[in-house]
PDB file of N, CA and C in Angstrom:
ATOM      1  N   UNK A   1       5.971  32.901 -22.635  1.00  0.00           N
ATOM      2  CA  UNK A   1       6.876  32.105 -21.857  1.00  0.00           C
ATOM      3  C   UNK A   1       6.252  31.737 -20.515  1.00  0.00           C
ATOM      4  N   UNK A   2       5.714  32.177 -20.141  1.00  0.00           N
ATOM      5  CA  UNK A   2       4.822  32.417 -18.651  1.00  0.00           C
ATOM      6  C   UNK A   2       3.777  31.410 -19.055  1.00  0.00           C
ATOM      7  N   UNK A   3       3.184  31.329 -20.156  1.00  0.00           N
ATOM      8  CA  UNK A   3       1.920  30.728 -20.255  1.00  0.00           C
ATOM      9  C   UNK A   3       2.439  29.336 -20.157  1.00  0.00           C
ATOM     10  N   UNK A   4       3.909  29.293 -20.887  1.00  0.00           N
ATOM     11  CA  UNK A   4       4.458  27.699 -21.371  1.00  0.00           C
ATOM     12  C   UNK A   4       4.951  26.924 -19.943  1.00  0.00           C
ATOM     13  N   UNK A   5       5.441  27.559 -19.133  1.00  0.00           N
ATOM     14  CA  UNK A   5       5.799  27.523 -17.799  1.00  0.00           C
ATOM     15  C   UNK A   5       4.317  26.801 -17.021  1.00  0.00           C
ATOM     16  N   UNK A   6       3.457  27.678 -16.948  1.00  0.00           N
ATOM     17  CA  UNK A   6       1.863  27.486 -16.343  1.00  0.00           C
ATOM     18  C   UNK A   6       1.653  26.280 -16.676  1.00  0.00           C
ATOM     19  N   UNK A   7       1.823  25.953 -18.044  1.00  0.00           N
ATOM     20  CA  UNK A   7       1.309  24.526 -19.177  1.00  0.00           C
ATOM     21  C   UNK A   7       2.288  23.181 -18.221  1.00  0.00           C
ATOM     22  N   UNK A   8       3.192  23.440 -18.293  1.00  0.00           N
ATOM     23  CA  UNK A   8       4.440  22.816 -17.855  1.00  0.00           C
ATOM     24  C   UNK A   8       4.226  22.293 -16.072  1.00  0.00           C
ATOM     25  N   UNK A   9       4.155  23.520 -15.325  1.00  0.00           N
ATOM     26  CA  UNK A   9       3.669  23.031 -14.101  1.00  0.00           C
ATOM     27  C   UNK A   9       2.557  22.574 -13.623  1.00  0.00           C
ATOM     28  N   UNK A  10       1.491  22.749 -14.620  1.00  0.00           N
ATOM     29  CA  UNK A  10       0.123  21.829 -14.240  1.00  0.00           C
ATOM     30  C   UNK A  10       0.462  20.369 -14.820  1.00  0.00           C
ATOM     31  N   UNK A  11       1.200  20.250 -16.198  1.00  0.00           N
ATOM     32  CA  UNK A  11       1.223  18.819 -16.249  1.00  0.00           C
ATOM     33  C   UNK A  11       1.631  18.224 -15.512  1.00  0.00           C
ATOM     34  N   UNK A  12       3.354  19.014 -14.753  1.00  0.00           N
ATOM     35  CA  UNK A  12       3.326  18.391 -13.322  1.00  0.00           C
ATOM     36  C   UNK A  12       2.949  17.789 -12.386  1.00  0.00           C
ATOM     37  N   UNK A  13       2.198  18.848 -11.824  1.00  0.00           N
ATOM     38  CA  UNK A  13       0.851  18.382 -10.794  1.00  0.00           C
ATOM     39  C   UNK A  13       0.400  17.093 -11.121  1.00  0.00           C
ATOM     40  N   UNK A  14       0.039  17.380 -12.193  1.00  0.00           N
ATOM     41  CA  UNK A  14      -1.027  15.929 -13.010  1.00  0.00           C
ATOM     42  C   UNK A  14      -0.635  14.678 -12.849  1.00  0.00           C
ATOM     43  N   UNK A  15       0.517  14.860 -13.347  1.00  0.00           N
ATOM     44  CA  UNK A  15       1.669  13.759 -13.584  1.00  0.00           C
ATOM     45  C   UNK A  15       2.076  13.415 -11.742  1.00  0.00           C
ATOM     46  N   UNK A  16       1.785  14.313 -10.923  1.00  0.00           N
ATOM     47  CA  UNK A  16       2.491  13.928  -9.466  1.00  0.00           C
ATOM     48  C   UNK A  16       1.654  13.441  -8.628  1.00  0.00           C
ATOM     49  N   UNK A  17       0.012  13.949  -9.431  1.00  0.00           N
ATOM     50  CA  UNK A  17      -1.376  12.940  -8.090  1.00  0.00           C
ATOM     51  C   UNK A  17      -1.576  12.141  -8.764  1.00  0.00           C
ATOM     52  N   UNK A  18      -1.198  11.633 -10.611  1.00  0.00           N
ATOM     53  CA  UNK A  18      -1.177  10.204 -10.969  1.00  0.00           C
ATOM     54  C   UNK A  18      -1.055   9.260  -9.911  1.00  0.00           C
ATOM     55  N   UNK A  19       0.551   9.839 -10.322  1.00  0.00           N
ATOM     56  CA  UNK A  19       1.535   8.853  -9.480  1.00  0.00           C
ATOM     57  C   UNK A  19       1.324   8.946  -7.991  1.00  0.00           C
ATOM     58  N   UNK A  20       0.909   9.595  -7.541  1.00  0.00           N
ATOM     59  CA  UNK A  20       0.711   9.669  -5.979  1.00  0.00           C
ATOM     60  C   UNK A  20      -0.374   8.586  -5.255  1.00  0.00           C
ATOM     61  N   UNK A  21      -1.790   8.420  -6.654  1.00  0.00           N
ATOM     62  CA  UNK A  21      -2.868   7.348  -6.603  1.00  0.00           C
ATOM     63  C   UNK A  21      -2.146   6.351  -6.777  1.00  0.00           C
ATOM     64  N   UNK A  22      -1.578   5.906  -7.670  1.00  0.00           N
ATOM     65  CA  UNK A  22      -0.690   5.021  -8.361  1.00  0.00           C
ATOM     66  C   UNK A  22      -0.546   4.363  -6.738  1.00  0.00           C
ATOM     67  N   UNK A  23       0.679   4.934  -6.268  1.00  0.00           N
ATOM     68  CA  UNK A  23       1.311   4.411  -5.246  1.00  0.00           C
ATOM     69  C   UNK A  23       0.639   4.397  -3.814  1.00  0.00           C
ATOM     70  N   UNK A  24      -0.690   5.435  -3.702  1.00  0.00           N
ATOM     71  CA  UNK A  24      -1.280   4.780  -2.312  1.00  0.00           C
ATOM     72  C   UNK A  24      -2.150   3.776  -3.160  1.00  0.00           C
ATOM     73  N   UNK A  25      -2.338   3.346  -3.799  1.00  0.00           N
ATOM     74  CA  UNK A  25      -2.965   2.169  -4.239  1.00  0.00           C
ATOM     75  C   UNK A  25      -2.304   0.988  -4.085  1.00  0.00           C
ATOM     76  N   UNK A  26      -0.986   1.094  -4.402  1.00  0.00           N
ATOM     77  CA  UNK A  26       0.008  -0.192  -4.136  1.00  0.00           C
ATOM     78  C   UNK A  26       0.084   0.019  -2.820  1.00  0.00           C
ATOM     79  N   UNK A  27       0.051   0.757  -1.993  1.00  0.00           N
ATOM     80  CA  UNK A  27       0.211   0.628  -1.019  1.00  0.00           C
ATOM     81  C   UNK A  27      -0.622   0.270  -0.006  1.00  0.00           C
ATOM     82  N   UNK A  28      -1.862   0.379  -0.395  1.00  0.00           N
ATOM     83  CA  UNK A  28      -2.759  -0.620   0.109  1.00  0.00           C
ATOM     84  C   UNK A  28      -2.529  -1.664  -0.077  1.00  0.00           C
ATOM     85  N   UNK A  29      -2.529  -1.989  -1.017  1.00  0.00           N
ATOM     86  CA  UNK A  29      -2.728  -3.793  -1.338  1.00  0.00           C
ATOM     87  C   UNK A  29      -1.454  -4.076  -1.175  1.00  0.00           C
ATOM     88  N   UNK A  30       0.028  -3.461  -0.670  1.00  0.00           N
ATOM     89  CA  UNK A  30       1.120  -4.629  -0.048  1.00  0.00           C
ATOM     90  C   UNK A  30       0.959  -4.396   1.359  1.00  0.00           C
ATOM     91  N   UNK A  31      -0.439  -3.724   1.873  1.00  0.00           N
ATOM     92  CA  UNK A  31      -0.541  -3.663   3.682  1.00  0.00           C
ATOM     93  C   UNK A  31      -1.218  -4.749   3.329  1.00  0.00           C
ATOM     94  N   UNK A  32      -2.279  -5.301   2.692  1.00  0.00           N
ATOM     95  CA  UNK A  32      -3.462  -5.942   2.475  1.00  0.00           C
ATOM     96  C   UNK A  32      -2.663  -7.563   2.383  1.00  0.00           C
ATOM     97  N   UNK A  33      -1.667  -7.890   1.647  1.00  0.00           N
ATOM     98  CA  UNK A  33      -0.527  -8.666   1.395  1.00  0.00           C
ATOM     99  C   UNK A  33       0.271  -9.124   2.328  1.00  0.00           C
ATOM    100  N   UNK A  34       0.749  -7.713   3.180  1.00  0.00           N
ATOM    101  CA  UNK A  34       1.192  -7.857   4.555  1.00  0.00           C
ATOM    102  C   UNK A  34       0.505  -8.631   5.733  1.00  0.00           C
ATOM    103  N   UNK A  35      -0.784  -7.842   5.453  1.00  0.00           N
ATOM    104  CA  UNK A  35      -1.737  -8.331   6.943  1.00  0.00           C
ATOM    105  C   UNK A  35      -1.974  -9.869   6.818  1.00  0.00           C
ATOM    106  N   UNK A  36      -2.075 -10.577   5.462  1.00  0.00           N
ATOM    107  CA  UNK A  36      -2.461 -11.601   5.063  1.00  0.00           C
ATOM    108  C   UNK A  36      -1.458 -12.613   5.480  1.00  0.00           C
ATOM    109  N   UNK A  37       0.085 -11.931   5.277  1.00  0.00           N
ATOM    110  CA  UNK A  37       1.199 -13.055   5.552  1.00  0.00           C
ATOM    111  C   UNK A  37       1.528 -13.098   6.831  1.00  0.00           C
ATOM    112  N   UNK A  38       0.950 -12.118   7.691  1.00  0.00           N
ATOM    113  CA  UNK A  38       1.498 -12.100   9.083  1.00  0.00           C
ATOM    114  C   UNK A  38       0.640 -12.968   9.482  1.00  0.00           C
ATOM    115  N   UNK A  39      -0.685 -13.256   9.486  1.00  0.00           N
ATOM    116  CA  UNK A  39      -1.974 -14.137   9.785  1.00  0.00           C
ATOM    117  C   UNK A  39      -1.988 -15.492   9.398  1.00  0.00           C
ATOM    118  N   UNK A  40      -1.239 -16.181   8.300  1.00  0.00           N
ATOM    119  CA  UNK A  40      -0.565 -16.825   7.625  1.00  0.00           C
ATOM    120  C   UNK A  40       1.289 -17.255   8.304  1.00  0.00           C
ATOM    121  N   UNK A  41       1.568 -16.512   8.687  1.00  0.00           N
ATOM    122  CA  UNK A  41       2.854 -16.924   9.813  1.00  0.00           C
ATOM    123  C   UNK A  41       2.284 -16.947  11.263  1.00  0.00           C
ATOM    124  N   UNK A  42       1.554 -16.637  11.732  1.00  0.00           N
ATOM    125  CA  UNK A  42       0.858 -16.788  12.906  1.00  0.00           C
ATOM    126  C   UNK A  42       0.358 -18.373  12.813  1.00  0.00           C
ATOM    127  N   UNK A  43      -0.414 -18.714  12.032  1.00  0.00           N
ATOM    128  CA  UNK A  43      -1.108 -19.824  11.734  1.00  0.00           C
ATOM    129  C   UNK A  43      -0.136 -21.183  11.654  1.00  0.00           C
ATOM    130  N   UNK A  44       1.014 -20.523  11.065  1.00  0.00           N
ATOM    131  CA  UNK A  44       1.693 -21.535  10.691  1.00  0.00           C
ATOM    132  C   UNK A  44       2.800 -22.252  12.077  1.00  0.00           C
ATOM    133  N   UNK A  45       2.898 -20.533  12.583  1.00  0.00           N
ATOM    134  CA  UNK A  45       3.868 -20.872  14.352  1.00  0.00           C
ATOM    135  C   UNK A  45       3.204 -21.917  15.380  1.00  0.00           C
ATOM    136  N   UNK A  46       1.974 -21.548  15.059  1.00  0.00           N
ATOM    137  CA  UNK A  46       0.826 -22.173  16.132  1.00  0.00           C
ATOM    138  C   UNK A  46       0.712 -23.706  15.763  1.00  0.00           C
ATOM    139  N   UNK A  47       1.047 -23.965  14.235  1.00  0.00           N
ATOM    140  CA  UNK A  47       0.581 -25.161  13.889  1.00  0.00           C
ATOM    141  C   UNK A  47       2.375 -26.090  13.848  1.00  0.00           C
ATOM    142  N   UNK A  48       3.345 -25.709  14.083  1.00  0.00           N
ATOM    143  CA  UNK A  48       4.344 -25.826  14.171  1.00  0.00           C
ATOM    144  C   UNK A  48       4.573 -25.970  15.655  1.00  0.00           C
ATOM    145  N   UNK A  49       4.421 -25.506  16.682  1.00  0.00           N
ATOM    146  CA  UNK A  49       4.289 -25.565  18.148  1.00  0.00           C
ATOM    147  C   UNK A  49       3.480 -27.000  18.402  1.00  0.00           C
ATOM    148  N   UNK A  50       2.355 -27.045  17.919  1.00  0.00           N
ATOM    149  CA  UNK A  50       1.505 -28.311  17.761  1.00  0.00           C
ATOM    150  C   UNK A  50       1.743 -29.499  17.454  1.00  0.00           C
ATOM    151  N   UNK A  51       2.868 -29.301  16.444  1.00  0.00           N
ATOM    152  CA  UNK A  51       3.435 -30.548  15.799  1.00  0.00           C
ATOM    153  C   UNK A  51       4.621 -30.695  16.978  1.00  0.00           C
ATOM    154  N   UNK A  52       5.900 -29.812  17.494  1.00  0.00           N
ATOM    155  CA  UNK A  52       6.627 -30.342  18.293  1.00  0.00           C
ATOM    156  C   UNK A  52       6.023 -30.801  19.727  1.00  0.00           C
ATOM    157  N   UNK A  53       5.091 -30.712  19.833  1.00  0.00           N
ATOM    158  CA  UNK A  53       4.489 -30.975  21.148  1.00  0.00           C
ATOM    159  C   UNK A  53       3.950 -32.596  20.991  1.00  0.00           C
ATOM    160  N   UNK A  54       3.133 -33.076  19.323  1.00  0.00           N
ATOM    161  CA  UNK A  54       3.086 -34.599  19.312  1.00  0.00           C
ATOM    162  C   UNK A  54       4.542 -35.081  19.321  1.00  0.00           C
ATOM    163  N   UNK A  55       5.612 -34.196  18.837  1.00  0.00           N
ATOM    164  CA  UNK A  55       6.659 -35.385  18.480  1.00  0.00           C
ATOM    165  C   UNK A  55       7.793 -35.198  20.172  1.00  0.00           C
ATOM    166  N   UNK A  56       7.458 -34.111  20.393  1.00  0.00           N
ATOM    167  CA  UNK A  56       7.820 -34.541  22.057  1.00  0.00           C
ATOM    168  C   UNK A  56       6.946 -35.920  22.692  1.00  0.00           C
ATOM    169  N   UNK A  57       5.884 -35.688  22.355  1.00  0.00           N
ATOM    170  CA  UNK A  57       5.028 -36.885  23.464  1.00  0.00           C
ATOM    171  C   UNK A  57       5.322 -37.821  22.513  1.00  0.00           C
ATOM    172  N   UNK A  58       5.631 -38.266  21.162  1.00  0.00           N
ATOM    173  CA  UNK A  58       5.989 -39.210  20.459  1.00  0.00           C
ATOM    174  C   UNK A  58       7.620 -39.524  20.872  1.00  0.00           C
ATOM    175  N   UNK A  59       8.550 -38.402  20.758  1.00  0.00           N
ATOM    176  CA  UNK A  59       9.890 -39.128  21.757  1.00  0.00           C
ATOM    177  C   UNK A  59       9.761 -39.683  23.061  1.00  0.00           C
ATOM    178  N   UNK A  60       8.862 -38.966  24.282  1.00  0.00           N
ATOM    179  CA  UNK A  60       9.274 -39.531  25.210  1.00  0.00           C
ATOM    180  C   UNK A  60       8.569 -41.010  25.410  1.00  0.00           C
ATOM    181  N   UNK A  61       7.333 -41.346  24.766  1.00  0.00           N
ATOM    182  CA  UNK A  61       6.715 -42.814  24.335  1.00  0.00           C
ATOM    183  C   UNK A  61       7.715 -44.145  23.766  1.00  0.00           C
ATOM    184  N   UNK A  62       8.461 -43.217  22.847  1.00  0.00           N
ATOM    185  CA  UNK A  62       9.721 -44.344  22.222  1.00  0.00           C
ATOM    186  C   UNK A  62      10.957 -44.475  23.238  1.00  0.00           C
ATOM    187  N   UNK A  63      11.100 -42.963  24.019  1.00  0.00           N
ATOM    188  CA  UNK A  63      12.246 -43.138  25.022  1.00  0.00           C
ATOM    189  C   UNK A  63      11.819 -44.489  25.821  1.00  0.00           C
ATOM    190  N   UNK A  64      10.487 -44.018  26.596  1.00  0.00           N
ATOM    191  CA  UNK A  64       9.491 -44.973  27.548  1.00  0.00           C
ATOM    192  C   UNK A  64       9.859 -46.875  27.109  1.00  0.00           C
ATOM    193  N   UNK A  65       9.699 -47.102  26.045  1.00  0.00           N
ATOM    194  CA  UNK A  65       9.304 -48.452  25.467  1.00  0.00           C
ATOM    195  C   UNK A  65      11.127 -48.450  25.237  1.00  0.00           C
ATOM    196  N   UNK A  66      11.934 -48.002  24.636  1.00  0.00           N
ATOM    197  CA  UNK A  66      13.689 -48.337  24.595  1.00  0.00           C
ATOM    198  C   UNK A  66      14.103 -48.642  25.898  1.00  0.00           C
ATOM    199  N   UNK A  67      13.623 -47.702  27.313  1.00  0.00           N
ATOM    200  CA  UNK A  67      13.974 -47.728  28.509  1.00  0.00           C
ATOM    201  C   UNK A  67      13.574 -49.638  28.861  1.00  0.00           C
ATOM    202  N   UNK A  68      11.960 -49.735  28.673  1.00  0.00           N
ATOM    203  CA  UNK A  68      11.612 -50.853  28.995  1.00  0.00           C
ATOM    204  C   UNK A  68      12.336 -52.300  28.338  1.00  0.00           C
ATOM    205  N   UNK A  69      12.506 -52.091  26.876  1.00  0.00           N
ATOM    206  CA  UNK A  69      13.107 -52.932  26.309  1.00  0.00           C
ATOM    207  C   UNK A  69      14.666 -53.642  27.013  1.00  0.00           C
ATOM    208  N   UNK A  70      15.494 -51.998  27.415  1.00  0.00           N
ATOM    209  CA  UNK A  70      16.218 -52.358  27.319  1.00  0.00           C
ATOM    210  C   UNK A  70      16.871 -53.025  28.822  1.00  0.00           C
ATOM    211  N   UNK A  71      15.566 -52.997  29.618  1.00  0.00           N
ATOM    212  CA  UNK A  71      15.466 -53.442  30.944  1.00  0.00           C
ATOM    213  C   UNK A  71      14.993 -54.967  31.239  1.00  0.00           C
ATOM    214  N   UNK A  72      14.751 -55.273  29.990  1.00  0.00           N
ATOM    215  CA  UNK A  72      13.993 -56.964  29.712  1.00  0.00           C
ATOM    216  C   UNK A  72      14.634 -57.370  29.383  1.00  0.00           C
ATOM    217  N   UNK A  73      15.980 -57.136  28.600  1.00  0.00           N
ATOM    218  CA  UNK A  73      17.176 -57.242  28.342  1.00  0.00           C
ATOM    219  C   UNK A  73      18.012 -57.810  29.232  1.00  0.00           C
ATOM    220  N   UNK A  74      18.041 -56.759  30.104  1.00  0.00           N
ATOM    221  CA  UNK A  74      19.214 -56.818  31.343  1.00  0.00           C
ATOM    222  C   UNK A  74      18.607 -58.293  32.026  1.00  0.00           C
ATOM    223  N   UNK A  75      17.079 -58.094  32.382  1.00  0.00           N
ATOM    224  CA  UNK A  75      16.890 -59.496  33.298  1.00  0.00           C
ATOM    225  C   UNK A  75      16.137 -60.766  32.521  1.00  0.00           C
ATOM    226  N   UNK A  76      16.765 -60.700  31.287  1.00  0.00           N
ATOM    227  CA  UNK A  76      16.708 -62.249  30.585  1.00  0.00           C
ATOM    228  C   UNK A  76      17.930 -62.644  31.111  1.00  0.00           C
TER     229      UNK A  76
END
């Protein structure tokens, strides 16, 4: 009974640093996944900041030219 017990708790073990590789393995590669999407949302904030900054200088250009228009207007 002792021996079957012994048998029993080593498969344990076995069965628990499987799974223990198992999962620091995934767990690398969803840091690896992680690091990738944060670098990837970084990239994307920066390139998003970039774009409202042409379409600011693209509104206030169209504000600029509506203002003028609508001042050529007034003194026709």
């Amino acid at each position: 009974m002792l021996e079957t017990s012994l048998n029993q708790l080593e498969q344990l073990v076995s069965d628990l640093m499987h799974k223990n590789a198992q999962l620091t393995e995934q767990n690398t590669s969803l840091s690896q996944e992680l690091a990738q999407a944060k670098e990837e949302n970084d990239s994307l904030q920066l390139s998003l900041m970039e774009q409202e900054e042409k379409h600011g200088a693209t509104a206030a250009r169209i504000q600029a030219l509506v203002e003028r228009a609508s001042a050529g207007v007034v003194n026709a």
